[in-house]
C-alpha atoms as a PDB file:
ATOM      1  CA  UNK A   1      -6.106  18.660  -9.917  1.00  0.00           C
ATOM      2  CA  UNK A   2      -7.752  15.388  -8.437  1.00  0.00           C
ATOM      3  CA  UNK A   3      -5.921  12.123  -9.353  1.00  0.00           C
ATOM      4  CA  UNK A   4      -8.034   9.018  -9.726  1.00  0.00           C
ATOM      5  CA  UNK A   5      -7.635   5.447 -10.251  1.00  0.00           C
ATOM      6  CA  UNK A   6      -8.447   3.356 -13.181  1.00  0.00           C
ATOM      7  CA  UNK A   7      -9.402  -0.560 -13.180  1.00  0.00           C
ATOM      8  CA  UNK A   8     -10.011  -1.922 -16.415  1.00  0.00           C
ATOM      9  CA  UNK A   9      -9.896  -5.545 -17.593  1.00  0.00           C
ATOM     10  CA  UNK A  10      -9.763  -7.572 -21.111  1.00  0.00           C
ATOM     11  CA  UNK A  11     -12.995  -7.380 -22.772  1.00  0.00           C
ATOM     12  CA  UNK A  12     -13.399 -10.956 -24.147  1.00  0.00           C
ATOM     13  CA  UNK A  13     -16.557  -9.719 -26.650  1.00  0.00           C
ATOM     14  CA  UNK A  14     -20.148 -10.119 -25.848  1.00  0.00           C
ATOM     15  CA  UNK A  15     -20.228 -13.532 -27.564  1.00  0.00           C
ATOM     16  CA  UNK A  16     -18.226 -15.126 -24.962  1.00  0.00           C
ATOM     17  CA  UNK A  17     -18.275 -12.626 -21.941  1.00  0.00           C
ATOM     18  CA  UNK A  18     -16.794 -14.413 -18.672  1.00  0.00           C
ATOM     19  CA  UNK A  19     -18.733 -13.295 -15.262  1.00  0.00           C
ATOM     20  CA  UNK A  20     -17.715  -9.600 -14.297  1.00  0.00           C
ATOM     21  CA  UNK A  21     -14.518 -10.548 -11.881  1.00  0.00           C
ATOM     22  CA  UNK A  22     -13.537 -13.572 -13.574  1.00  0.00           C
ATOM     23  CA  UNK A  23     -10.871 -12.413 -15.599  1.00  0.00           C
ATOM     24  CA  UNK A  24      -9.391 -10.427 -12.760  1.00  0.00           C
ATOM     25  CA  UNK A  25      -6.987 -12.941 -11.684  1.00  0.00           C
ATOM     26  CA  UNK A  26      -5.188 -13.223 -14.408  1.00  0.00           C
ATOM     27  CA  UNK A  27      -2.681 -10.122 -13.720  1.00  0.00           C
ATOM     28  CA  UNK A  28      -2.108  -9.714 -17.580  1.00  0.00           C
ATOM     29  CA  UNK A  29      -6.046  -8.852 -17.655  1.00  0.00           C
ATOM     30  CA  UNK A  30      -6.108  -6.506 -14.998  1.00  0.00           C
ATOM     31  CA  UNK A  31      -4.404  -2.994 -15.591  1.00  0.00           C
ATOM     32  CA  UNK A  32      -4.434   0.110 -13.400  1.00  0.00           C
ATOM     33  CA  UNK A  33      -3.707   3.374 -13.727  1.00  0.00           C
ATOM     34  CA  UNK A  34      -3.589   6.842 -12.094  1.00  0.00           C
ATOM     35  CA  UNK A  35      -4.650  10.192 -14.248  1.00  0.00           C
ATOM     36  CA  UNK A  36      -5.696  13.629 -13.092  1.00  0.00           C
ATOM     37  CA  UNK A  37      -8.340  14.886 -14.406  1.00  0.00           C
ATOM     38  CA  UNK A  38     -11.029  17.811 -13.273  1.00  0.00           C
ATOM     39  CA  UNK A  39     -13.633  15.154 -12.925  1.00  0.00           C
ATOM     40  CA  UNK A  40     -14.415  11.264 -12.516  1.00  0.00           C
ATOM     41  CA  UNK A  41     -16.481  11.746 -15.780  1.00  0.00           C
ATOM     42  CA  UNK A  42     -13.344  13.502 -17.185  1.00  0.00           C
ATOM     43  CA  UNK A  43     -11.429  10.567 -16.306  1.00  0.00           C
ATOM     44  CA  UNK A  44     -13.255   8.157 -17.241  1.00  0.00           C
ATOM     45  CA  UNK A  45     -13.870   9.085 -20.536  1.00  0.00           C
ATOM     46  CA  UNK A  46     -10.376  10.145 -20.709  1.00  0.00           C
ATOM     47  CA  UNK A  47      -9.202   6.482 -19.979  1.00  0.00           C
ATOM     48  CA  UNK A  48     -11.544   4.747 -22.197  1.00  0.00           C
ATOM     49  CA  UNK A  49      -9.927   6.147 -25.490  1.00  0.00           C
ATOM     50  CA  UNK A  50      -6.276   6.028 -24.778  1.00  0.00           C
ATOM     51  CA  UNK A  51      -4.127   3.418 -23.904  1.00  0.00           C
ATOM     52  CA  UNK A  52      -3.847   1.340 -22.174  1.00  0.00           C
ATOM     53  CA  UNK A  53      -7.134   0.976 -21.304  1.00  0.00           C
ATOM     54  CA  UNK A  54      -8.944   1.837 -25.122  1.00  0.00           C
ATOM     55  CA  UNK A  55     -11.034  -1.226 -25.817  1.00  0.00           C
ATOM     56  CA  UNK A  56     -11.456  -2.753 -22.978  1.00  0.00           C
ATOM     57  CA  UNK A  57     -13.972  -3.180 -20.181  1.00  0.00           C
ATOM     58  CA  UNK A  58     -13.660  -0.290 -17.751  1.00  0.00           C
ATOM     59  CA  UNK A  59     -14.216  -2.064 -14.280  1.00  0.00           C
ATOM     60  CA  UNK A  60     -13.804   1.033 -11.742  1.00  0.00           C
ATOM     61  CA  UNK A  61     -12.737   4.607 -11.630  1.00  0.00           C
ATOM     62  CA  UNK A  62     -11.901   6.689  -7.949  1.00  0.00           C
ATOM     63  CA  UNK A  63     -10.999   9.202  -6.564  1.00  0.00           C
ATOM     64  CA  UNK A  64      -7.449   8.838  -4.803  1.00  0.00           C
ATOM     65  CA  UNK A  65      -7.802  10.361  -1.166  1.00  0.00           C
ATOM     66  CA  UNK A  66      -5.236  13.191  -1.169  1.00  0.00           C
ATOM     67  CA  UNK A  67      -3.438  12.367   2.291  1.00  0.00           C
ATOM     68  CA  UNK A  68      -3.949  15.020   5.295  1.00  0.00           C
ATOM     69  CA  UNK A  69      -1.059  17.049   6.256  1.00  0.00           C
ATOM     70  CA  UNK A  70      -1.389  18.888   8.953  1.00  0.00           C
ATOM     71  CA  UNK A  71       1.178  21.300  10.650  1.00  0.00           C
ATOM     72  CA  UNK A  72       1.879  21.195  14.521  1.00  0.00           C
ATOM     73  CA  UNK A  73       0.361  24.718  14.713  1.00  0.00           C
ATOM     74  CA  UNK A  74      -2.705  23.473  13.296  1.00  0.00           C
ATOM     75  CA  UNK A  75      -2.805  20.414  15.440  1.00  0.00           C
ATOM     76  CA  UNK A  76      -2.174  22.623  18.511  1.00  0.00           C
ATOM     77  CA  UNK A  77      -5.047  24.386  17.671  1.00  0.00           C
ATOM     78  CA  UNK A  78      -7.601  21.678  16.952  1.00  0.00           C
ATOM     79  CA  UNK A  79      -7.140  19.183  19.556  1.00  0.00           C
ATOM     80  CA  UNK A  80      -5.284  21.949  22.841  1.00  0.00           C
ATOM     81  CA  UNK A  81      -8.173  25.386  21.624  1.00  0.00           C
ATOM     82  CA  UNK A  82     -11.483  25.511  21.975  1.00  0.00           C
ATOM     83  CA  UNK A  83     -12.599  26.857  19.076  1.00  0.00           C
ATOM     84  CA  UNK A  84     -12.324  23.081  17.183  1.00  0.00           C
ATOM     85  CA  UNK A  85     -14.575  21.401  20.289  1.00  0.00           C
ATOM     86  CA  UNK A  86     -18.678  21.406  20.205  1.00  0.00           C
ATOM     87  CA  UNK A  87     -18.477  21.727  24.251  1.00  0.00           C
ATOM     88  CA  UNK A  88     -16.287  24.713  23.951  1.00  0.00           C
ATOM     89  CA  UNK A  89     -13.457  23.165  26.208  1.00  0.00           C
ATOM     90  CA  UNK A  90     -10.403  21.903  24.520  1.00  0.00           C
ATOM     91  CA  UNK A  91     -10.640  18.468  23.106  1.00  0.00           C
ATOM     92  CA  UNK A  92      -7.319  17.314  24.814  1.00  0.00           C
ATOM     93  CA  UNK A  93      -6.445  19.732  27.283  1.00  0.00           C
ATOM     94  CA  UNK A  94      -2.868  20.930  27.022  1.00  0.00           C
ATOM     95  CA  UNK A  95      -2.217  21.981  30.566  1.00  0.00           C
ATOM     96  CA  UNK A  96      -2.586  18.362  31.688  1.00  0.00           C
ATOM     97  CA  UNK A  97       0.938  17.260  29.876  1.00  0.00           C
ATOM     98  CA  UNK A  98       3.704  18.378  31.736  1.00  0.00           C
ATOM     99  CA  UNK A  99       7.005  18.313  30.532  1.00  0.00           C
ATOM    100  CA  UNK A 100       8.357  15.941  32.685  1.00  0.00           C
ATOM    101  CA  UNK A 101      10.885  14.395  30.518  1.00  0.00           C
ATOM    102  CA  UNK A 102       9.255  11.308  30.767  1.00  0.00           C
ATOM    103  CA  UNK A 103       8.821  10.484  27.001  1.00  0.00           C
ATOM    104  CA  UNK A 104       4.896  10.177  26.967  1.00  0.00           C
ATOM    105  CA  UNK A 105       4.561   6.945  25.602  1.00  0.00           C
ATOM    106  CA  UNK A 106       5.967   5.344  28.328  1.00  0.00           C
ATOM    107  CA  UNK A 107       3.067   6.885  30.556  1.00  0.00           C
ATOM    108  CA  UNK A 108       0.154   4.430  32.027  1.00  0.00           C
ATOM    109  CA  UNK A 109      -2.391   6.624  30.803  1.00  0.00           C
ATOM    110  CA  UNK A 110      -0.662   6.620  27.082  1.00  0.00           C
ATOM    111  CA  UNK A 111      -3.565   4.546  25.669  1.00  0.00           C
ATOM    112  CA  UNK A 112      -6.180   7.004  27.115  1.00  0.00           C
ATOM    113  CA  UNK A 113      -4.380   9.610  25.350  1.00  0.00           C
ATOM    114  CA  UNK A 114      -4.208   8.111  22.041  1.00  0.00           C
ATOM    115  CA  UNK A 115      -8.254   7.908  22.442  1.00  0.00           C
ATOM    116  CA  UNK A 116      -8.582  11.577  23.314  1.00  0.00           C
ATOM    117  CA  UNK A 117      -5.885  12.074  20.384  1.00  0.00           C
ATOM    118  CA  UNK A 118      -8.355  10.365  17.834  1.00  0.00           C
ATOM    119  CA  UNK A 119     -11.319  11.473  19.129  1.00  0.00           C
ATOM    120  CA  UNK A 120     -10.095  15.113  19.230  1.00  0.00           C
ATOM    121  CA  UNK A 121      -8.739  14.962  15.667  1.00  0.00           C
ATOM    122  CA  UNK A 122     -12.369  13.505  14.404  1.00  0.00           C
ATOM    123  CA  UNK A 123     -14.297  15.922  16.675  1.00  0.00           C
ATOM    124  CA  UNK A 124     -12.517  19.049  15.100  1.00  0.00           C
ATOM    125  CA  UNK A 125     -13.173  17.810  11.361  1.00  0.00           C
ATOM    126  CA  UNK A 126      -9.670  17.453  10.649  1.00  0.00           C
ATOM    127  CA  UNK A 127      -9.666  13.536  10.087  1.00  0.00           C
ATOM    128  CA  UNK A 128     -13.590  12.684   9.431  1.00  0.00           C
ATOM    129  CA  UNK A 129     -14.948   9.089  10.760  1.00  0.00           C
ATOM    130  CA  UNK A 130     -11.761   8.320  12.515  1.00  0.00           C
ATOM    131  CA  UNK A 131     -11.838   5.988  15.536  1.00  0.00           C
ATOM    132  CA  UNK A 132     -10.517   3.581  17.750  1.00  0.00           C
ATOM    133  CA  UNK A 133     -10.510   0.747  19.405  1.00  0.00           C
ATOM    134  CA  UNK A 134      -8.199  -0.541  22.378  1.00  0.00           C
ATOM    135  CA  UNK A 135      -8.283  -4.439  23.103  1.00  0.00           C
ATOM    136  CA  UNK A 136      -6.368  -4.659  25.991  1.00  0.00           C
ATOM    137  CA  UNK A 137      -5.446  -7.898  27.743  1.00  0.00           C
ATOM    138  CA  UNK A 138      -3.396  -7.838  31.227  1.00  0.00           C
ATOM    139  CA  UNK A 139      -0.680 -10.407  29.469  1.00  0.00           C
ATOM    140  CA  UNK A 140       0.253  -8.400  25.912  1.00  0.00           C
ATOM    141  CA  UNK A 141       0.805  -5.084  24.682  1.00  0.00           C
ATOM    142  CA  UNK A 142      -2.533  -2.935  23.825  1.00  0.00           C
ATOM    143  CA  UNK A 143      -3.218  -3.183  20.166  1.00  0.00           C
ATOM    144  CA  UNK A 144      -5.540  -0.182  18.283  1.00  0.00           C
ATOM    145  CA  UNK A 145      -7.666  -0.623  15.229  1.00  0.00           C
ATOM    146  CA  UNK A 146      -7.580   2.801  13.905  1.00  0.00           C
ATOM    147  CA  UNK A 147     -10.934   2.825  11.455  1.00  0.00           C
ATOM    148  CA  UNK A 148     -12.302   5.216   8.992  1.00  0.00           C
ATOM    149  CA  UNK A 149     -15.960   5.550   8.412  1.00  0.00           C
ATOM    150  CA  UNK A 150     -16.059   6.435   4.383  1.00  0.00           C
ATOM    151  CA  UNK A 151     -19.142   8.147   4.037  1.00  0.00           C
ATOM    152  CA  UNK A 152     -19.112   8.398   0.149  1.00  0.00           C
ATOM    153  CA  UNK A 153     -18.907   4.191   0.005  1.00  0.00           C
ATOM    154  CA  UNK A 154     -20.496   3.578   3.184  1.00  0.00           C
ATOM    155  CA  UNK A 155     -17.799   1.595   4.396  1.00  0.00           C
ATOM    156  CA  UNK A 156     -15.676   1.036   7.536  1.00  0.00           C
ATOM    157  CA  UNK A 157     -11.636   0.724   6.849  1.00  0.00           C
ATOM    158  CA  UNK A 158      -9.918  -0.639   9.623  1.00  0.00           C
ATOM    159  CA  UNK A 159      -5.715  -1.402  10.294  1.00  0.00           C
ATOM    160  CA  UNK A 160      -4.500  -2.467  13.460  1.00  0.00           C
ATOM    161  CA  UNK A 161      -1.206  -1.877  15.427  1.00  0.00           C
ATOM    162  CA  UNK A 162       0.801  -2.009  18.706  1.00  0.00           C
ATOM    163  CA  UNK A 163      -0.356   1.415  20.275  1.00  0.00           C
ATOM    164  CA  UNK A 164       2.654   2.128  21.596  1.00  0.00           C
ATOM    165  CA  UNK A 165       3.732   2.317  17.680  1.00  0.00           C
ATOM    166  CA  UNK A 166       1.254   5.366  17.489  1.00  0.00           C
ATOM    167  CA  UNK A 167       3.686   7.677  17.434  1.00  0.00           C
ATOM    168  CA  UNK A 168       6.679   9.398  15.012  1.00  0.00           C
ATOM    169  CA  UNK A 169       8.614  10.078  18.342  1.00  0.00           C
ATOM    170  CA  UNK A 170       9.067   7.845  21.114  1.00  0.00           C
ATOM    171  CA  UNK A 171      11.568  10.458  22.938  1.00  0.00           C
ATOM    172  CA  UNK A 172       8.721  13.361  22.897  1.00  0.00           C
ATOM    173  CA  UNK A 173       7.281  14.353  26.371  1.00  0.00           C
ATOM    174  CA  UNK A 174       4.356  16.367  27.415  1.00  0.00           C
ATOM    175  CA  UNK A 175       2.559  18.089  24.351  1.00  0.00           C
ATOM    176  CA  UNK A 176       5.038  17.498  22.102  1.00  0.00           C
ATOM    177  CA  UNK A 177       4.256  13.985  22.774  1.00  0.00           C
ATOM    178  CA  UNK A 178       0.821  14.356  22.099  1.00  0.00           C
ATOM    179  CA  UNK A 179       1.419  16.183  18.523  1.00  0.00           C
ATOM    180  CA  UNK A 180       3.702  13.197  17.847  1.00  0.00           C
ATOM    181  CA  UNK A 181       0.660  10.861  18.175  1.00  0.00           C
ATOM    182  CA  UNK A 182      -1.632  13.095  16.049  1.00  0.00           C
ATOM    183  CA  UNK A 183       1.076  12.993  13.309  1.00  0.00           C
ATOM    184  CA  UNK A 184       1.564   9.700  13.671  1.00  0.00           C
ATOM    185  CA  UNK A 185      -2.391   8.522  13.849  1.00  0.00           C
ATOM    186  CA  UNK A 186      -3.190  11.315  10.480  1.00  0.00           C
ATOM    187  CA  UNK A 187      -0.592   9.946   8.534  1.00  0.00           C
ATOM    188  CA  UNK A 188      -2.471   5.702   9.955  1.00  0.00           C
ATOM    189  CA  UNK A 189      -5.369   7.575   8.993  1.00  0.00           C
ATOM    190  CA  UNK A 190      -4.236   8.286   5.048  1.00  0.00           C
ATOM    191  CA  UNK A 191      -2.854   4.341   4.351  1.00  0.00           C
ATOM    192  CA  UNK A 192      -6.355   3.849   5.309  1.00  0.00           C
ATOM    193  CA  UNK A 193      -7.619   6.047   2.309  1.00  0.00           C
END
């Protein structure tokens, strides 16, 4: 069952109603919740007759993004087959990462890889509006915005980080290496959510 988020605030009457936002500062006036419910109508109406949130000014209900778990099989598939790419060619093409026991983020091209990584994994539908972008300066380290295009709220949702931090295991080497870097840019991707 969906779970979705609650926002509601003190309702100070209509007599003496402060601008919508005002009270939210106070963090006595603000309360949140999470409930599951079949529907944001369901929860909605669901929250506005039980506590804590029964007489009071309901302020926002949404949907909590899930999170994306994906197994290595089914990352395999997306980004090395050809069945996930609209050219018909794999998206990142597996025979091009040796196993060369050079752990692949110590690689030159590691930054072009993270790109092909995120564009593969938004290409094949597994992480929609995911994308990238490299500012790279010849002094520091090359540091990614990983965004998310929300199509629902028609907004952009952007967090940055070292790129060499894109991925849950610096000692992984050819496509290993490369599944460690879609695990660790899907599970970027659902903080972003």
């Amino acid at each position: 069952m969906p779970k979705y988020r609650v926002i509601s605030e003190l309702d100070p009457g209509a007599e003496c109603r402060d601008p919508r936002g005002t009270r939210l500062r106070l963090d006595e006036a603000r309360i949140v919740t999470v409930v599951e419910a079949g529907s944001l109508t369901e929860a909605a109406d669901e929250a506005r007759v039980t506590d804590p949130h029964c007489e009071r000014r309901m302020t926002s209900v949404e949907e909590l993004h899930p999170g994306v778990s994906l197994s290595d099989e089914r990352l395999s598939c997306a980004l090395g087959g050809a069945g996930g790419s609209p050219t018909g060619e794999p998206l990142v093409d597996p025979e091009t990462f040796t196993d060369d026991h050079l752990p692949l983020h110590r690689h030159r091209e590691f930054v072009t890889v993270v790109a092909q990584v995120v564009y593969g994994l938004r290409e094949s539908g597994l992480v929609p509006g995911l994308d990238i972008s490299v500012l790279v300066t010849g002094f520091d380290e090359p540091y990614a915005m990983i965004e998310i295009h929300d199509d629902a709220r028609g907004i952009h949702v952007s967090r940055g980080s070292e790129i060499r931090r894109l991925t849950d295991d610096p000692s992984a080497s050819g496509w290993q290496g490369v599944l460690a870097v879609a695990r660790a840019v899907v599970a970027f991707s659902n903080d972003l959510h």
